[in-house]
Every structure is written in structure tokens, then in C-alpha cells.
PDB file of N, CA and C in Angstrom:
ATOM      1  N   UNK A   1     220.875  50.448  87.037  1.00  0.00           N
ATOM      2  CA  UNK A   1     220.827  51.137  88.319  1.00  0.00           C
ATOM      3  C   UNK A   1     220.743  52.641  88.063  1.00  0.00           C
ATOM      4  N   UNK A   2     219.688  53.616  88.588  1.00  0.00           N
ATOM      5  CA  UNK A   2     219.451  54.800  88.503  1.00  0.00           C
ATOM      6  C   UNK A   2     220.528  55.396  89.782  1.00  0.00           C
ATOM      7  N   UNK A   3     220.961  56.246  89.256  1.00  0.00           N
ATOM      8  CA  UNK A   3     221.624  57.832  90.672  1.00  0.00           C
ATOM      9  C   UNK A   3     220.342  57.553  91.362  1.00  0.00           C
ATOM     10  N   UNK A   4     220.999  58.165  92.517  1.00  0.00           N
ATOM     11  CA  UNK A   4     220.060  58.500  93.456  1.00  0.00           C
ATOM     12  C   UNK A   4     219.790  59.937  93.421  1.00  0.00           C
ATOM     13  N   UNK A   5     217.979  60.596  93.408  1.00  0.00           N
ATOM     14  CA  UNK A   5     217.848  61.840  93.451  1.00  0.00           C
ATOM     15  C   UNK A   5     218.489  62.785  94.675  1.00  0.00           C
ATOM     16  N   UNK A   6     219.437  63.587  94.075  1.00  0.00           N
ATOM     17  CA  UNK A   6     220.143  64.844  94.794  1.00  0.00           C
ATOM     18  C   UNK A   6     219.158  65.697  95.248  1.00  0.00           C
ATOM     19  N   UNK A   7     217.775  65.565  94.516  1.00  0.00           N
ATOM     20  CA  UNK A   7     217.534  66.906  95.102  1.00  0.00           C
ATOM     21  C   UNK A   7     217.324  68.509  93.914  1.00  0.00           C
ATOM     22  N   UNK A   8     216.811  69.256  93.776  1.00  0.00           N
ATOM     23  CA  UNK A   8     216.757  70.434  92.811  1.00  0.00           C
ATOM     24  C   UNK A   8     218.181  70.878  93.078  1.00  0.00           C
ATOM     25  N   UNK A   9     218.632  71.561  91.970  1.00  0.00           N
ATOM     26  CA  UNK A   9     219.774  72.324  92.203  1.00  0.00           C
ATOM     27  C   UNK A   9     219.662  73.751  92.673  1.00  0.00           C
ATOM     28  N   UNK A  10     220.273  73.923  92.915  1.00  0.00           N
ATOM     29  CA  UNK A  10     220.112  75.228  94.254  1.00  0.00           C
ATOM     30  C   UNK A  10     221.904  75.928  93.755  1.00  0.00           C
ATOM     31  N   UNK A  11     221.298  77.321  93.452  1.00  0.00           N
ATOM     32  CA  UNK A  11     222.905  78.099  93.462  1.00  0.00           C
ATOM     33  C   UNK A  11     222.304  79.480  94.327  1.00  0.00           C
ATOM     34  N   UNK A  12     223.299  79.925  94.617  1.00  0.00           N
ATOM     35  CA  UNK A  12     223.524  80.983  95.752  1.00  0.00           C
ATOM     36  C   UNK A  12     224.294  82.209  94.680  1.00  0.00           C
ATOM     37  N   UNK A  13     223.262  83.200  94.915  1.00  0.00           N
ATOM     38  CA  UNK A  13     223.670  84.632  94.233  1.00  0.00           C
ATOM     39  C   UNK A  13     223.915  85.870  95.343  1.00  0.00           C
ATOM     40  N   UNK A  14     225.157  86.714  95.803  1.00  0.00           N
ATOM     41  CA  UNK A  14     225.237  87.543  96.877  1.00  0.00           C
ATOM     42  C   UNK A  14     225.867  88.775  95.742  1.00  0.00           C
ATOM     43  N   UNK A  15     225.145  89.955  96.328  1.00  0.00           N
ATOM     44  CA  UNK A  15     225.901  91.049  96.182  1.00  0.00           C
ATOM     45  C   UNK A  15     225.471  91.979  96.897  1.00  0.00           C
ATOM     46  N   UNK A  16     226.704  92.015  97.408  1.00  0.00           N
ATOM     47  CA  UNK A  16     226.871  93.206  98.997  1.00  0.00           C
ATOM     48  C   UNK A  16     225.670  92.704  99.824  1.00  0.00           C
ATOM     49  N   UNK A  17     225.301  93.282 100.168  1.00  0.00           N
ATOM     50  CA  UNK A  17     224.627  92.863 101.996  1.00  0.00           C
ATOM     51  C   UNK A  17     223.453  91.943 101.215  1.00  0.00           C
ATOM     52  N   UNK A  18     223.082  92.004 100.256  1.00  0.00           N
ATOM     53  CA  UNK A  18     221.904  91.239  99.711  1.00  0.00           C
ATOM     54  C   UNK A  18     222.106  89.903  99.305  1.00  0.00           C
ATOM     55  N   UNK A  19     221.308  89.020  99.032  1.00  0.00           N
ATOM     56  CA  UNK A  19     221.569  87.331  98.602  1.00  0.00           C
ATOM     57  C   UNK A  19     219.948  86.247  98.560  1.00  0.00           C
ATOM     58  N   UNK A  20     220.435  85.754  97.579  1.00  0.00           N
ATOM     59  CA  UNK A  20     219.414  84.807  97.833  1.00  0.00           C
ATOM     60  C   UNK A  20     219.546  83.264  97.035  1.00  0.00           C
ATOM     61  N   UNK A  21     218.800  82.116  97.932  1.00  0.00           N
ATOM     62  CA  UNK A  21     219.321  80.536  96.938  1.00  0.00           C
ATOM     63  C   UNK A  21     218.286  80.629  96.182  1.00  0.00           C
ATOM     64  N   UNK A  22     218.746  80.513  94.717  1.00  0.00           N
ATOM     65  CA  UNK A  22     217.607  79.994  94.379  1.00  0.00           C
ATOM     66  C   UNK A  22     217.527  78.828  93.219  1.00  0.00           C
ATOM     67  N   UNK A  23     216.529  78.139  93.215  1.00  0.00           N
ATOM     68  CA  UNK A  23     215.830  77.264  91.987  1.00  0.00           C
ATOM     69  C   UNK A  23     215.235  77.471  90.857  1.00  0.00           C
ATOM     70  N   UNK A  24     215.823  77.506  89.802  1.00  0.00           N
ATOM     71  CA  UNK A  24     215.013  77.578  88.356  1.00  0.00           C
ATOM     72  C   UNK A  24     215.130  76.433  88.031  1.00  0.00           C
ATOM     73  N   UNK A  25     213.900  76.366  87.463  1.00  0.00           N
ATOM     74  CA  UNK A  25     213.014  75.413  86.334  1.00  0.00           C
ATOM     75  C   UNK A  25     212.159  75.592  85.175  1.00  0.00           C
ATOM     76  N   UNK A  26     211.967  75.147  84.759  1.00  0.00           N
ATOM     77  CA  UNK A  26     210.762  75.361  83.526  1.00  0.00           C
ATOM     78  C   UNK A  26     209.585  76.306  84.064  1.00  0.00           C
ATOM     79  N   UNK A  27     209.209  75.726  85.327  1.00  0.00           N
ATOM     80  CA  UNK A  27     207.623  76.103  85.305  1.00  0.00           C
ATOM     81  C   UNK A  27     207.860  77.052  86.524  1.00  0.00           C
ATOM     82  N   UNK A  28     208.829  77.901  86.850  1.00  0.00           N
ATOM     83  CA  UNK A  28     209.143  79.007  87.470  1.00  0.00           C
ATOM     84  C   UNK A  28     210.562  79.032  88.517  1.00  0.00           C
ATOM     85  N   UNK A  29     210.334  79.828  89.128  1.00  0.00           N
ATOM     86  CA  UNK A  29     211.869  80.130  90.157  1.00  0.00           C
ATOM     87  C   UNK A  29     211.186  79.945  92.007  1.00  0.00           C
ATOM     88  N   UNK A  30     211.865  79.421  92.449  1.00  0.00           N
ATOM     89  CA  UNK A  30     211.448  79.079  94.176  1.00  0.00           C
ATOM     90  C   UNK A  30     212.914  80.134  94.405  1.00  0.00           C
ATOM     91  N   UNK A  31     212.882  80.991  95.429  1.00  0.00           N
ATOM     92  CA  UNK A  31     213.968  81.593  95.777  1.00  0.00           C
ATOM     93  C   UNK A  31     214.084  81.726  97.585  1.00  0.00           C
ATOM     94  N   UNK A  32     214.846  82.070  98.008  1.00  0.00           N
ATOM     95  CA  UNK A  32     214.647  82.457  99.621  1.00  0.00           C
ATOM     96  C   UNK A  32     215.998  83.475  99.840  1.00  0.00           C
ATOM     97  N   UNK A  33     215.574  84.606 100.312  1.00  0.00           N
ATOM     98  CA  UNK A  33     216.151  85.864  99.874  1.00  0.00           C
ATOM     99  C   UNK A  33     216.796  85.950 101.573  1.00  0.00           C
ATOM    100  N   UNK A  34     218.046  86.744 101.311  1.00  0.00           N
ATOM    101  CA  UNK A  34     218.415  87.054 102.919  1.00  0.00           C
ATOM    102  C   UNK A  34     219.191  88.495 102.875  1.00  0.00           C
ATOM    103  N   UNK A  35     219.148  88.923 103.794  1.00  0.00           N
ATOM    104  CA  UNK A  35     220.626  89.878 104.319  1.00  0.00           C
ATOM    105  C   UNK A  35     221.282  89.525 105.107  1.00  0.00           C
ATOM    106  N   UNK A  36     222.607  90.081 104.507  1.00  0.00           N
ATOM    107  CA  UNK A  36     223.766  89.860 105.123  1.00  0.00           C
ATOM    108  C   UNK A  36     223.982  90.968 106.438  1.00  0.00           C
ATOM    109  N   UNK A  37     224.004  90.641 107.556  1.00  0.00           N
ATOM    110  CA  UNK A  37     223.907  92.216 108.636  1.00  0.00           C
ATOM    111  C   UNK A  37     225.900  92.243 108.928  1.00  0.00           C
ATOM    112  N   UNK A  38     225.911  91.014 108.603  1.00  0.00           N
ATOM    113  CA  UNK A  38     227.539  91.184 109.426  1.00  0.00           C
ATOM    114  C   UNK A  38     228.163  89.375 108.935  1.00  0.00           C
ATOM    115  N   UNK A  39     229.625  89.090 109.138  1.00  0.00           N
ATOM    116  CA  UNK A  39     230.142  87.656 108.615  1.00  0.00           C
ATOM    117  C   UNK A  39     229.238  86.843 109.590  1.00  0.00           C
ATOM    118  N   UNK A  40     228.779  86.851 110.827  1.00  0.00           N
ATOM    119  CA  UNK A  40     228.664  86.439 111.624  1.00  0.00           C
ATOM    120  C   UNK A  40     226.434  86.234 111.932  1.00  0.00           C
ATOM    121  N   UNK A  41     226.140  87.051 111.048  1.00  0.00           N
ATOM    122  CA  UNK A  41     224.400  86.996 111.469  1.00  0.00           C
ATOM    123  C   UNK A  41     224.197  87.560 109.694  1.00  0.00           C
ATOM    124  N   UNK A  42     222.992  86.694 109.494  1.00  0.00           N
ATOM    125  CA  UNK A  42     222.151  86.748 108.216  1.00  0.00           C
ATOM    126  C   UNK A  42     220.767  86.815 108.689  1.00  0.00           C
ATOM    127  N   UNK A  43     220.242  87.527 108.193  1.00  0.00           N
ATOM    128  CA  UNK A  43     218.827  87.637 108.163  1.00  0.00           C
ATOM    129  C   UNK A  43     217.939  86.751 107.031  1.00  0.00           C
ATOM    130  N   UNK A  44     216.840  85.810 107.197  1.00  0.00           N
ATOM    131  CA  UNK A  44     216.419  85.011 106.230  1.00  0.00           C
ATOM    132  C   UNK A  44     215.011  85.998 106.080  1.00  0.00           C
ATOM    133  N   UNK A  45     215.365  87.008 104.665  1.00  0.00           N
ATOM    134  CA  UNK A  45     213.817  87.241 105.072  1.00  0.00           C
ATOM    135  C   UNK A  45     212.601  87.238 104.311  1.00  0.00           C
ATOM    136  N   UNK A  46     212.363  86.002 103.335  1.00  0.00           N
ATOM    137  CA  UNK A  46     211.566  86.049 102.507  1.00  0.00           C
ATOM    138  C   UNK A  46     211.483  84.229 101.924  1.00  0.00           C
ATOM    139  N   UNK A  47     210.939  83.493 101.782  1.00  0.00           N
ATOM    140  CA  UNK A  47     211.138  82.567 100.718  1.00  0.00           C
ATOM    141  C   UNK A  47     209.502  82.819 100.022  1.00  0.00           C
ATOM    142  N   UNK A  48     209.930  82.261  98.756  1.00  0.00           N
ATOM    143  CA  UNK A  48     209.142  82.467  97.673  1.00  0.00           C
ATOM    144  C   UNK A  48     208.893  81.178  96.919  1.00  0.00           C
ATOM    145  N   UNK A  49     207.952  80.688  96.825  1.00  0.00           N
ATOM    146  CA  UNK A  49     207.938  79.423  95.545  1.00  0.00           C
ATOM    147  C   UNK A  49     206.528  79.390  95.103  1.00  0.00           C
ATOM    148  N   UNK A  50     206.797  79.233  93.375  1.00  0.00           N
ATOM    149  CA  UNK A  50     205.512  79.667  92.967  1.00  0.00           C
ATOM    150  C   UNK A  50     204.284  78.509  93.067  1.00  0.00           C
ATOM    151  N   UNK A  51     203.067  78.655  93.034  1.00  0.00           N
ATOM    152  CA  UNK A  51     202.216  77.402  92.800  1.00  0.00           C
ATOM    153  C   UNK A  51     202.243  76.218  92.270  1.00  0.00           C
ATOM    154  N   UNK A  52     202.742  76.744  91.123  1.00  0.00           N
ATOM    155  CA  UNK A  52     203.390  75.448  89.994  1.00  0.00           C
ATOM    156  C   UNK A  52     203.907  74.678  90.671  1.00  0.00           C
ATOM    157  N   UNK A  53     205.426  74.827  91.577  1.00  0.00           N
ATOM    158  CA  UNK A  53     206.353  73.871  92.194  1.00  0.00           C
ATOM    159  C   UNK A  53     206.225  73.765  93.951  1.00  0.00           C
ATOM    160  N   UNK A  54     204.562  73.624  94.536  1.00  0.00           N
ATOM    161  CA  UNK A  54     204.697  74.225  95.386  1.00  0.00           C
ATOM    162  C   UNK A  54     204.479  72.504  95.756  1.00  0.00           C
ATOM    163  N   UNK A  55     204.930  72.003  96.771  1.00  0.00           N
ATOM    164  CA  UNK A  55     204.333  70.213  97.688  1.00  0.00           C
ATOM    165  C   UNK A  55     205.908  69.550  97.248  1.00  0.00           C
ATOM    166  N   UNK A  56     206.984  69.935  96.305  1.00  0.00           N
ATOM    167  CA  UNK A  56     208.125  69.366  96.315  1.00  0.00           C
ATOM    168  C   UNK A  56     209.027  69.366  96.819  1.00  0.00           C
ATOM    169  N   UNK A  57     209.306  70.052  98.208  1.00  0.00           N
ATOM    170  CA  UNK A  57     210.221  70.576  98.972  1.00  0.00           C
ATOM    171  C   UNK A  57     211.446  71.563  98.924  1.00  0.00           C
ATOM    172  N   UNK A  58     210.680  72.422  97.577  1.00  0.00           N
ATOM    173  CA  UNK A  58     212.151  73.313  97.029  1.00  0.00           C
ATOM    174  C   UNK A  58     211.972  74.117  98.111  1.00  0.00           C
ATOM    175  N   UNK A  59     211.428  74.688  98.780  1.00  0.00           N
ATOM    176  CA  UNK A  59     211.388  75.497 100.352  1.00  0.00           C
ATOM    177  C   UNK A  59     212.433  74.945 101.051  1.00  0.00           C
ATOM    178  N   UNK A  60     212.043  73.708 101.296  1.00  0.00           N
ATOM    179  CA  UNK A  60     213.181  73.015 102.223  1.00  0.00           C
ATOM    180  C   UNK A  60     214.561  72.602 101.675  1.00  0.00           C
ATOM    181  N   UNK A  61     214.472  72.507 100.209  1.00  0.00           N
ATOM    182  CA  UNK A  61     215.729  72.796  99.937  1.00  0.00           C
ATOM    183  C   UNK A  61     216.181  73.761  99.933  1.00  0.00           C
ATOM    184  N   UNK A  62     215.716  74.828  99.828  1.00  0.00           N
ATOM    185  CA  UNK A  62     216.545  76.167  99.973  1.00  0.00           C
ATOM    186  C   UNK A  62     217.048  76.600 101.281  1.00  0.00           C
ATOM    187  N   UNK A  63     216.300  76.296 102.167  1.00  0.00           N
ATOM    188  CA  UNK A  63     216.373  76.409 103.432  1.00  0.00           C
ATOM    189  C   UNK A  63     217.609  75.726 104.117  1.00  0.00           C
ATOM    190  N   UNK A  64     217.613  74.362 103.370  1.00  0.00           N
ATOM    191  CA  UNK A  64     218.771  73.040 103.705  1.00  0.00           C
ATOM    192  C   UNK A  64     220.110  73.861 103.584  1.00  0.00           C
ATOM    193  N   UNK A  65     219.835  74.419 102.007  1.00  0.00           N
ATOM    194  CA  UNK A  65     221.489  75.199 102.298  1.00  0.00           C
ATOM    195  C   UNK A  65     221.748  76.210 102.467  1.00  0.00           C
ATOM    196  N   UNK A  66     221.085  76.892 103.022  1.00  0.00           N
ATOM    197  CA  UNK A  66     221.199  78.165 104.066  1.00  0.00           C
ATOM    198  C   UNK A  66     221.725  77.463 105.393  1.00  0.00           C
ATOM    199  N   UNK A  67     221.101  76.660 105.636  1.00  0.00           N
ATOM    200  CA  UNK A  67     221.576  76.203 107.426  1.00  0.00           C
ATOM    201  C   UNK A  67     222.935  75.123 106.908  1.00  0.00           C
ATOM    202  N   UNK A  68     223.383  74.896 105.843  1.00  0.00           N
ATOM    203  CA  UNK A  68     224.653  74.276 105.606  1.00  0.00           C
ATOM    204  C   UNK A  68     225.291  75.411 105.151  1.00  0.00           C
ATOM    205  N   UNK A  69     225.106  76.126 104.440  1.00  0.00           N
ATOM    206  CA  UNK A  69     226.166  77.684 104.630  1.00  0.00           C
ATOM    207  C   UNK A  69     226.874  77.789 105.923  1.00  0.00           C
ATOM    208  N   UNK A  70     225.484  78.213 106.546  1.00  0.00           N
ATOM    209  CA  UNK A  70     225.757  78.690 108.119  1.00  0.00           C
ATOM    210  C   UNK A  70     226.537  77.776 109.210  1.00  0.00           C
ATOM    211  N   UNK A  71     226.446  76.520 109.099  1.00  0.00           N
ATOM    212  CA  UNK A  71     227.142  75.396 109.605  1.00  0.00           C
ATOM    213  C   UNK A  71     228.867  75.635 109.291  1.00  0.00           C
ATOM    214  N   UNK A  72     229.423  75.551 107.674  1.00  0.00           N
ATOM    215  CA  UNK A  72     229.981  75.765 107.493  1.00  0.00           C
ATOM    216  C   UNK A  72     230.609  77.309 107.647  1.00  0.00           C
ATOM    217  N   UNK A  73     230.348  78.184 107.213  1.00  0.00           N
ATOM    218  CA  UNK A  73     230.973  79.403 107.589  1.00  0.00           C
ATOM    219  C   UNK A  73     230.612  80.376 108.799  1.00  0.00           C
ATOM    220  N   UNK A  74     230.237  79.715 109.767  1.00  0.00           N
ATOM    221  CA  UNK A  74     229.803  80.098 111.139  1.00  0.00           C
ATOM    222  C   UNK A  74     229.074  80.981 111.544  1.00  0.00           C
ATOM    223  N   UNK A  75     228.108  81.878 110.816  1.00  0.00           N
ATOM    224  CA  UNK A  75     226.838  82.390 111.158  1.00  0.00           C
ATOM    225  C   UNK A  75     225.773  81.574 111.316  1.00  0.00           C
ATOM    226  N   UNK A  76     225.343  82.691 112.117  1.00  0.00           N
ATOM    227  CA  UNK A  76     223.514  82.496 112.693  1.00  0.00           C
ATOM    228  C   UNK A  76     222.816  83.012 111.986  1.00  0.00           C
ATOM    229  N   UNK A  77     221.441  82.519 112.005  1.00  0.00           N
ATOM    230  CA  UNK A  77     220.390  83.192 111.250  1.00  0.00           C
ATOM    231  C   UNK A  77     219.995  83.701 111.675  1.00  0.00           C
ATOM    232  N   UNK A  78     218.913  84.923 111.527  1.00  0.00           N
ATOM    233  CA  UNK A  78     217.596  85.489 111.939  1.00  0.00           C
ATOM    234  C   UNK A  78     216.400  85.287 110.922  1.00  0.00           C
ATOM    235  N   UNK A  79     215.412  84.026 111.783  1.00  0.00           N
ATOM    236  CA  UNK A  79     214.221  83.810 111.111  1.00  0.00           C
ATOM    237  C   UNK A  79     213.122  84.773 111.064  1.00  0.00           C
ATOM    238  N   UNK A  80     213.644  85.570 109.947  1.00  0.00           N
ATOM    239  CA  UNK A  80     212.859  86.924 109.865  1.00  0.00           C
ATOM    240  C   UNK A  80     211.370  86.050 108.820  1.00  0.00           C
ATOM    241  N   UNK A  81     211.352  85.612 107.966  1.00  0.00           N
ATOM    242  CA  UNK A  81     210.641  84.709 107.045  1.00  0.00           C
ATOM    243  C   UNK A  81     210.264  83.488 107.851  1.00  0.00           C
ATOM    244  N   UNK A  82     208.840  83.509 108.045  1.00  0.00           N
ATOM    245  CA  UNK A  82     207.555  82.668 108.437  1.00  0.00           C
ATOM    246  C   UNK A  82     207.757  81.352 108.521  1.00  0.00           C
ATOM    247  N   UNK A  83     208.300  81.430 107.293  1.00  0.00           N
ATOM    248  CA  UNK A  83     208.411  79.760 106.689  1.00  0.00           C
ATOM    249  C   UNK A  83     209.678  79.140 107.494  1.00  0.00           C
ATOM    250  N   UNK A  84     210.752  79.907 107.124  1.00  0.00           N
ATOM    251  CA  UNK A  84     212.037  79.538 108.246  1.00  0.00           C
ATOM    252  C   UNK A  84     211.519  79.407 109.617  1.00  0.00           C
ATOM    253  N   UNK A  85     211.124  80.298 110.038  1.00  0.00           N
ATOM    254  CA  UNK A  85     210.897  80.174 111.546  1.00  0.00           C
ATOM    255  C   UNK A  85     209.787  79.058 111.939  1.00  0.00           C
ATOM    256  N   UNK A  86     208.822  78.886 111.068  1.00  0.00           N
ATOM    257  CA  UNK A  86     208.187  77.697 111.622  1.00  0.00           C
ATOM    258  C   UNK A  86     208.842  76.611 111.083  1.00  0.00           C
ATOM    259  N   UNK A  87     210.153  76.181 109.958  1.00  0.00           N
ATOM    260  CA  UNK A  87     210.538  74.990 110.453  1.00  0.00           C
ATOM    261  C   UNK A  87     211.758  75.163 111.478  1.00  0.00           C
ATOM    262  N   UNK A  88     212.273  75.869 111.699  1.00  0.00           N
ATOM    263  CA  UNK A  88     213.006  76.317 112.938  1.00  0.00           C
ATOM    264  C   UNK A  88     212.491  75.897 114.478  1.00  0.00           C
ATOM    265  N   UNK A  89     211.202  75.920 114.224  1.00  0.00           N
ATOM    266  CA  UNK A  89     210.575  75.560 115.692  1.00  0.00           C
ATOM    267  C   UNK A  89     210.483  73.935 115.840  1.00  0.00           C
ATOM    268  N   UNK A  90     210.270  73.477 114.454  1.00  0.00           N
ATOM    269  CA  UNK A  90     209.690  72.060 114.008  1.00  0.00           C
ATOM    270  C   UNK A  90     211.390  71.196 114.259  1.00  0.00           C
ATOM    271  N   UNK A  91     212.301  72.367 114.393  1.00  0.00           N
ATOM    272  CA  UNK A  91     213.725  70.977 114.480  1.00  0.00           C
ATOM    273  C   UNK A  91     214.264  71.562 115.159  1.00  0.00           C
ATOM    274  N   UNK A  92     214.748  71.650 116.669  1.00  0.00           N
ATOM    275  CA  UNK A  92     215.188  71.701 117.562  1.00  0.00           C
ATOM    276  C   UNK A  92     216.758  71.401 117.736  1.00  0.00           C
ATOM    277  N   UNK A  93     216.840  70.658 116.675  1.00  0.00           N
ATOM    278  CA  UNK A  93     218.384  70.538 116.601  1.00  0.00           C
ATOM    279  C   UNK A  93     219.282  71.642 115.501  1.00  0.00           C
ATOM    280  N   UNK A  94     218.624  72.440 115.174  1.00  0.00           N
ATOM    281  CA  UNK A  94     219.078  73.742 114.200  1.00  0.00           C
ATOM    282  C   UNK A  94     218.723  74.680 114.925  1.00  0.00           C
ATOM    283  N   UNK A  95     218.890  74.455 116.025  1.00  0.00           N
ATOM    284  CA  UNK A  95     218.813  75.835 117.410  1.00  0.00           C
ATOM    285  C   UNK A  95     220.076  76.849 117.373  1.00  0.00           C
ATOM    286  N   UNK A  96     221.147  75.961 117.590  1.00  0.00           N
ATOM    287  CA  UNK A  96     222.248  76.585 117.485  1.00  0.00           C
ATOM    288  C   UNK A  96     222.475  77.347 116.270  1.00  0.00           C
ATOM    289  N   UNK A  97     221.952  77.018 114.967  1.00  0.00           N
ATOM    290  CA  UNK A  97     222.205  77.561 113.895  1.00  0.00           C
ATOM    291  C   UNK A  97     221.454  78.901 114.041  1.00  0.00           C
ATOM    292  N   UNK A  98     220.671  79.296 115.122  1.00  0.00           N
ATOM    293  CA  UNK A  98     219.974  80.545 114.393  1.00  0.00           C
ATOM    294  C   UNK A  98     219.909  81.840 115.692  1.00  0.00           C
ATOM    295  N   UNK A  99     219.269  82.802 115.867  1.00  0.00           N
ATOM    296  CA  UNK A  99     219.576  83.871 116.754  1.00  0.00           C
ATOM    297  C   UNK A  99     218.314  84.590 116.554  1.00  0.00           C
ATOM    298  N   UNK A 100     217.716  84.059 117.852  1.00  0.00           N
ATOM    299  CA  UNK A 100     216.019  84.832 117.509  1.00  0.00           C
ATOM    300  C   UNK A 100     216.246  86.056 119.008  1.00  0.00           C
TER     301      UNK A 100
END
């Protein structure tokens, strides 16, 4: 019997108002960068993933635990980054999670 796939690993790097999750691998880094404006509102404003790892959902994993951060420690987002905001539109039930 195989584990079941978790998923890429994803760690979270912050210092001072700046932060971002990101993914390393062999064949490059997927990241999604934010600011911190206040405990209470983050700005999402960039994700990045290179060609190499691009159709595997490390976007959406990065994204996954940004909106489980925010779940847990009670900020909103601001879908300043394209990519957030159009799956933001695409799930209606992560409304509450964000502050457009």
C-alpha cells in the first residue's frame, strides 16, 4: 500500500511586512509572494512558477495555504496577483477569506 500524495511541500518564509510560500525542487522554485499591511489584511501580490513545473498545481498549492493561513489566523486577503484573483472568482466559497 502506497501513502497517499500530500501534495509538494510548501514552507512559508516572513520577514517584516514581506513573505512568501514557496516550493523548491530540482527543476526550479514556484513561489507566491505577499505583504503583510496589518495582523488582519495581506496583500497576495505576485505568484511565480517556472515553465518546467508549470500544469502541476504548485500555484494552487501555494495559494491553498495562504487561504489556510488566513482561515486560521484571521486575515483577509487582497487579490492583488491575477492568478489569485481569478481563482478567487472561480470559488465563491473563499469570499469571506478575501477583501477586494
Amino acid at each position: 500500500m502506497t501513502a497517499p500524495d500530500t501534495g509538494p511541500a510548501v514552507r512559508k518564509e516572513i520577514d517584516g511586512s514581506r513573505g512568501r510560500y514557496v516550493i523548491e525542487t530540482e527543476e526550479g522554485t514556484a513561489e507566491l509572494t505577499v505583504s503583510i499591511l496589518s495582523p488582519t489584511l495581506v496583500i497576495a501580490d505576485h505568484t511565480s512558477v517556472p515553465r518546467a513545473l508549470e500544469g502541476r498545481g504548485y500555484a494552487r498549492a501555494l495559494l491553498e495555504h495562504l487561504l489556510e493561513d488566513a482561515r486560521r489566523d484571521g486575515f483577509r486577503i487582497v487579490p492583488l496577483c491575477p492568478f489569485v484573483n481569478a481563482q478567487r472568482a472561480r470559488h465563491p466559497e473563499w469570499e469571506p477569506l478575501f477583501s477586494t
